[in-house]
PDB file of N, CA and C in Angstrom:
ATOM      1  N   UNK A   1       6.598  19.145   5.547  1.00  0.00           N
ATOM      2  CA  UNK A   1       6.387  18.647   4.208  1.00  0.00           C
ATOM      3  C   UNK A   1       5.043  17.913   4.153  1.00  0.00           C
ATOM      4  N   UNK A   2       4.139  18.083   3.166  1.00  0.00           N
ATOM      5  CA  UNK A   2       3.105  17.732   3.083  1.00  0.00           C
ATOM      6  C   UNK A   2       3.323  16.003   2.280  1.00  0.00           C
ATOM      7  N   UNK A   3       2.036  15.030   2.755  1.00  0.00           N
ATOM      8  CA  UNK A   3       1.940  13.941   1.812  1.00  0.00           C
ATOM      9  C   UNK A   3       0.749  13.819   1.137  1.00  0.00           C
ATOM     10  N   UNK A   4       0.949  12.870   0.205  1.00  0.00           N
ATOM     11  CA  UNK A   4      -0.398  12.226  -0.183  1.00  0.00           C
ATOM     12  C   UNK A   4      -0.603  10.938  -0.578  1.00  0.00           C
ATOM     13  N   UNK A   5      -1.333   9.818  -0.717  1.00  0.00           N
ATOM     14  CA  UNK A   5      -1.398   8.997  -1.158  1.00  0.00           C
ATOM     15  C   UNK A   5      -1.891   8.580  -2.497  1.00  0.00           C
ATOM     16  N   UNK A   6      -0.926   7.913  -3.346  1.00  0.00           N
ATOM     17  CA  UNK A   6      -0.570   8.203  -4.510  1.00  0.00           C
ATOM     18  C   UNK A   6      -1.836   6.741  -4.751  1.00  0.00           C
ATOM     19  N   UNK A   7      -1.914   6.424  -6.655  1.00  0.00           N
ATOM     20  CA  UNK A   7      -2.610   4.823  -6.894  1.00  0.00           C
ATOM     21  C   UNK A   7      -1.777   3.962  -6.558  1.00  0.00           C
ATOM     22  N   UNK A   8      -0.597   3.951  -5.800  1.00  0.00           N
ATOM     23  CA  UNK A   8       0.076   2.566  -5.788  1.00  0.00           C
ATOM     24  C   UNK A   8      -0.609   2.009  -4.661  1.00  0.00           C
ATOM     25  N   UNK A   9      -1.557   3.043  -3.985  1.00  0.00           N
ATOM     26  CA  UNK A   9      -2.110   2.134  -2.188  1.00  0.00           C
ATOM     27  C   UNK A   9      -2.566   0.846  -2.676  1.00  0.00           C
ATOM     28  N   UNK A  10      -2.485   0.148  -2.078  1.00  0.00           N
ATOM     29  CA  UNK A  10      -3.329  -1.015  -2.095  1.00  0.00           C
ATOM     30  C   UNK A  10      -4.129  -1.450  -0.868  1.00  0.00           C
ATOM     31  N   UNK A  11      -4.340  -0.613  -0.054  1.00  0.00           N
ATOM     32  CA  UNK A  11      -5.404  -0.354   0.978  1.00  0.00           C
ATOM     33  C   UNK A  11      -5.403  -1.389   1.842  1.00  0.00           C
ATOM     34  N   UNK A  12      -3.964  -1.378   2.111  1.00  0.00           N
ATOM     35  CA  UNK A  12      -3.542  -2.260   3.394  1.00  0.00           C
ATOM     36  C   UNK A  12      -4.033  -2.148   4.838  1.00  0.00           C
ATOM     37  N   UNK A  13      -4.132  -0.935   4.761  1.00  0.00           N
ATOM     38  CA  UNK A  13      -4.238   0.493   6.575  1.00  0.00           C
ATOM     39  C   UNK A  13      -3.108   0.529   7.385  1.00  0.00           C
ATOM     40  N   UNK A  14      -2.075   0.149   7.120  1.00  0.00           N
ATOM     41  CA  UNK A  14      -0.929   0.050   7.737  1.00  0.00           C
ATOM     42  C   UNK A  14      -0.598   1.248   8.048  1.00  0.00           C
ATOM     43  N   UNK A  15      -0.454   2.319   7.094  1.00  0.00           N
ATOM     44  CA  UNK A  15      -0.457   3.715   7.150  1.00  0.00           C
ATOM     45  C   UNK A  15      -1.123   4.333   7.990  1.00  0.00           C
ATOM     46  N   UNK A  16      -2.368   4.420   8.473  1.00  0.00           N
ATOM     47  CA  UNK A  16      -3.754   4.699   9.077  1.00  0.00           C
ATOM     48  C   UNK A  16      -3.133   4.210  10.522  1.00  0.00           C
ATOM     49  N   UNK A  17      -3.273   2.784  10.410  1.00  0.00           N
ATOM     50  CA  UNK A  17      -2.955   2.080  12.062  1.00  0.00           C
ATOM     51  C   UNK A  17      -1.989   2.636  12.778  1.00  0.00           C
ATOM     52  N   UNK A  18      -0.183   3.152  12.129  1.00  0.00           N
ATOM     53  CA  UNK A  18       0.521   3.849  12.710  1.00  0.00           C
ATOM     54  C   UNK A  18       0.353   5.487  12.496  1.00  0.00           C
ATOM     55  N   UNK A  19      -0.564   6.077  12.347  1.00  0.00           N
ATOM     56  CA  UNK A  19      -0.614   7.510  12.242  1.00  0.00           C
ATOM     57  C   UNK A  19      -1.111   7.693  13.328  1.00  0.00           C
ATOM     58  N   UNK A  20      -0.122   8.727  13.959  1.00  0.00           N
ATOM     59  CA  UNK A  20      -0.131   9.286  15.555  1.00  0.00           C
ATOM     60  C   UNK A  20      -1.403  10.192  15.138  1.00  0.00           C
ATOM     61  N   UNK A  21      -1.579  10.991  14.401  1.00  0.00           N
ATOM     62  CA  UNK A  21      -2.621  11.999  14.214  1.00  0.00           C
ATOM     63  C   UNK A  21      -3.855  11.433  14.217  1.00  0.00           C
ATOM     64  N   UNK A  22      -3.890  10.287  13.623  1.00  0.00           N
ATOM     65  CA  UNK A  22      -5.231   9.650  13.139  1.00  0.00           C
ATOM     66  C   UNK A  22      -5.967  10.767  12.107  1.00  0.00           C
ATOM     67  N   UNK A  23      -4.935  10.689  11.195  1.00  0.00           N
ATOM     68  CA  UNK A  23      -5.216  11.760   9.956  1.00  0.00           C
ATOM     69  C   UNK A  23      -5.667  11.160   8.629  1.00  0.00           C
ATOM     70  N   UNK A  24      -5.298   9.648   8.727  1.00  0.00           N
ATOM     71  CA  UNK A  24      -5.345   8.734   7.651  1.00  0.00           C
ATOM     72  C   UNK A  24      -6.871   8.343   7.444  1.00  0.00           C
ATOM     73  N   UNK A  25      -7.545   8.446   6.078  1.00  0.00           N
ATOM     74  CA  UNK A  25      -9.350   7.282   6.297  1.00  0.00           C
ATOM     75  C   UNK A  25      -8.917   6.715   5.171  1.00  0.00           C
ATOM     76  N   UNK A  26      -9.540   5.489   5.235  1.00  0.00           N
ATOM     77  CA  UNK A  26      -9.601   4.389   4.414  1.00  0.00           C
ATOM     78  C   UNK A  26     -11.033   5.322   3.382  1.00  0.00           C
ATOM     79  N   UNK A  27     -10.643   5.340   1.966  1.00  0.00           N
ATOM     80  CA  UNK A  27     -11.336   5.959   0.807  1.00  0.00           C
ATOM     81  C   UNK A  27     -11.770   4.515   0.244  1.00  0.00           C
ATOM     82  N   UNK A  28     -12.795   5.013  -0.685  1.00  0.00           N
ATOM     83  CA  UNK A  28     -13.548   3.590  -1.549  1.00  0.00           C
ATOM     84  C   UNK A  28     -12.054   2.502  -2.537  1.00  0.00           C
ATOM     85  N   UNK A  29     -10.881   3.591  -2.783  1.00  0.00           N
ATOM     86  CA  UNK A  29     -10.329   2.670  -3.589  1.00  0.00           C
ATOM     87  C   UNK A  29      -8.737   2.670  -3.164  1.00  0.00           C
ATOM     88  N   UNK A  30      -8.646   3.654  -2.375  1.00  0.00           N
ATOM     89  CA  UNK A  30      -7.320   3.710  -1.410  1.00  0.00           C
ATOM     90  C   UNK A  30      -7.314   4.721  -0.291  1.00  0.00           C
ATOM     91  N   UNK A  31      -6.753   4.303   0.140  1.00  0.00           N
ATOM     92  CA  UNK A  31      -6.343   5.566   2.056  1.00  0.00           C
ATOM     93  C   UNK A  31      -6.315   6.994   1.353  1.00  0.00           C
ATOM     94  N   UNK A  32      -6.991   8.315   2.646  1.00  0.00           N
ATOM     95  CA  UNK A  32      -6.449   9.403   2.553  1.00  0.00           C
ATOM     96  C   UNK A  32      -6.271   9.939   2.857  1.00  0.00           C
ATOM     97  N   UNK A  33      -5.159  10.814   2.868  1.00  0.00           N
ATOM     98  CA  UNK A  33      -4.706  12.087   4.536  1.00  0.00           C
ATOM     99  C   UNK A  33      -5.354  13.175   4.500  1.00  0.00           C
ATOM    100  N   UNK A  34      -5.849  13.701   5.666  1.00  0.00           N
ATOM    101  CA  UNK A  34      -6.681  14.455   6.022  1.00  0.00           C
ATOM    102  C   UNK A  34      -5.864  15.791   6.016  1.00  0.00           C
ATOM    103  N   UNK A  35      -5.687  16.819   5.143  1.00  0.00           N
ATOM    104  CA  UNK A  35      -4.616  17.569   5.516  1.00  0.00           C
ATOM    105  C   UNK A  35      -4.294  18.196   6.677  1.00  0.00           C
ATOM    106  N   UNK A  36      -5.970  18.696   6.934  1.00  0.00           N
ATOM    107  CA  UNK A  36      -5.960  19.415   8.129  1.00  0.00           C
ATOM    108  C   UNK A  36      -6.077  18.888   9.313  1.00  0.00           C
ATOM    109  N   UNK A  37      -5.529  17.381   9.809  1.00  0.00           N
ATOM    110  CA  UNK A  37      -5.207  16.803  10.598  1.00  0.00           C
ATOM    111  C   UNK A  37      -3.765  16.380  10.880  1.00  0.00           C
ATOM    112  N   UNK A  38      -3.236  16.164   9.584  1.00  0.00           N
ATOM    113  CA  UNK A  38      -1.774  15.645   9.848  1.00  0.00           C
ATOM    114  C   UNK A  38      -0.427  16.661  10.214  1.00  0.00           C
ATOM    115  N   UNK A  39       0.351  15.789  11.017  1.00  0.00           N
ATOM    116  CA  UNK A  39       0.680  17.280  11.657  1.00  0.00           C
ATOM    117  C   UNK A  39       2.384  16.724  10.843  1.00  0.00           C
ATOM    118  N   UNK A  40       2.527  16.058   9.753  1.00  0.00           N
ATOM    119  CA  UNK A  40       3.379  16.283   8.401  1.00  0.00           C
ATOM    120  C   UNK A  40       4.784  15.066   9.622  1.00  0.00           C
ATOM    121  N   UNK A  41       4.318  14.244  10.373  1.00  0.00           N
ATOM    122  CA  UNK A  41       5.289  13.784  10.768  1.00  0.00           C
ATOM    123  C   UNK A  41       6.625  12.751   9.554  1.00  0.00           C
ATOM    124  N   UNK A  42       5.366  12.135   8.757  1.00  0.00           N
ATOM    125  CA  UNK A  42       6.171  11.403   8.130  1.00  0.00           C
ATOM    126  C   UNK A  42       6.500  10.022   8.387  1.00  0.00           C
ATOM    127  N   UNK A  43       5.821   9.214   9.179  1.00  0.00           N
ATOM    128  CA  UNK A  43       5.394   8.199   9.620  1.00  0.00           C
ATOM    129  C   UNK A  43       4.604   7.527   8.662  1.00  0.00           C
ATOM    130  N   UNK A  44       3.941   7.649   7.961  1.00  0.00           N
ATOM    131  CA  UNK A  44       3.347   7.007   6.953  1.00  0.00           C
ATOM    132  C   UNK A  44       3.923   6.698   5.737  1.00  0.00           C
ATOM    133  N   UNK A  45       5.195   7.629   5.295  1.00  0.00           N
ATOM    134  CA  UNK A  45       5.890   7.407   4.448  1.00  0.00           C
ATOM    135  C   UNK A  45       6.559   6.627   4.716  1.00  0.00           C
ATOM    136  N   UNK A  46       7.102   6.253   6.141  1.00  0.00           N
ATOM    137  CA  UNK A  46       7.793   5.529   6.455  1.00  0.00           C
ATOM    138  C   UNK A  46       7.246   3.736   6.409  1.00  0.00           C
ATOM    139  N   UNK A  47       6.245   3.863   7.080  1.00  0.00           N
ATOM    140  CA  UNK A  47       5.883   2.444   7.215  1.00  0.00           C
ATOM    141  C   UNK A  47       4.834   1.704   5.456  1.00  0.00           C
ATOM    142  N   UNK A  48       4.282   2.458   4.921  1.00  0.00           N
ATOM    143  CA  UNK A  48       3.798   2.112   3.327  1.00  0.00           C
ATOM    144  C   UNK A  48       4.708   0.770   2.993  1.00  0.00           C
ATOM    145  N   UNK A  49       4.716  -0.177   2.838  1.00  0.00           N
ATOM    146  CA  UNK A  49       4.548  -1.706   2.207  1.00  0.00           C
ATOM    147  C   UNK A  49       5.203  -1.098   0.644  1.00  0.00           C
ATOM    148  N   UNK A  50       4.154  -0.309  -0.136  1.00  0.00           N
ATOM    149  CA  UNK A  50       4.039  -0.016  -1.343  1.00  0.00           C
ATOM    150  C   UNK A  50       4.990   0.756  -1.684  1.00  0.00           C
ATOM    151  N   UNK A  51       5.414   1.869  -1.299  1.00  0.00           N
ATOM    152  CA  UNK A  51       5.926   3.086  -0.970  1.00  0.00           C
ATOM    153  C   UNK A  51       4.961   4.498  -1.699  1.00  0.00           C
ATOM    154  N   UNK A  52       3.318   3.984  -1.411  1.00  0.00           N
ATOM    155  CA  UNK A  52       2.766   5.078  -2.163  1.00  0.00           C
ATOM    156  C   UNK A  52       2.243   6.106  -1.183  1.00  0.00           C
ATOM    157  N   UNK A  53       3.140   6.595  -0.025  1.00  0.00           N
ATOM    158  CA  UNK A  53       2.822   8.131   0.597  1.00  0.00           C
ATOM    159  C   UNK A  53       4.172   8.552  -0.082  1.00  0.00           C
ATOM    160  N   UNK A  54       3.839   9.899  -0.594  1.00  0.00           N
ATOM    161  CA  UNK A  54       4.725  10.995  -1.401  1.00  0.00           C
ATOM    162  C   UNK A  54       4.206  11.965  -1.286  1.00  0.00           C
ATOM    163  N   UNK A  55       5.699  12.695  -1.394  1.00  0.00           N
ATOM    164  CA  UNK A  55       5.467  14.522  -1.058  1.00  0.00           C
ATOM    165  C   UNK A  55       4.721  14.932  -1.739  1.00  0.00           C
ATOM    166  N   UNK A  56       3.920  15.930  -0.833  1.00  0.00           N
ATOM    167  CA  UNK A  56       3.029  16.950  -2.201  1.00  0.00           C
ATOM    168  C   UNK A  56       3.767  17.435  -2.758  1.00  0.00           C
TER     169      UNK A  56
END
């Protein structure tokens, strides 16, 4: 299952810091997954503060 990071980020990096892939970059106004890096674990959905990683 694919994610993305929605406007609720508030550009914590929490997401980023636990991504095994290191698929996550910090963008000018919130985080973003690299598609063609993430290997769709779902770890980022998990740990989000916000809850703004969601399915594509």
């Amino acid at each position: 299952m694919a994610y993305e990071i929605s406007d609720e980020c508030v550009a914590c990096g929490t997401c980023a810091e636990e991504c095994p892939a290191n698929a996550i970059e910090e963008g000018e106004e919130k985080y973003a997954i690299n598609q063609g890096e993430c290997t769709e674990c779902g770890t980022c959905m998990e740990v989000c503060p916000v809850d703004a990683v969601v399915e594509k």
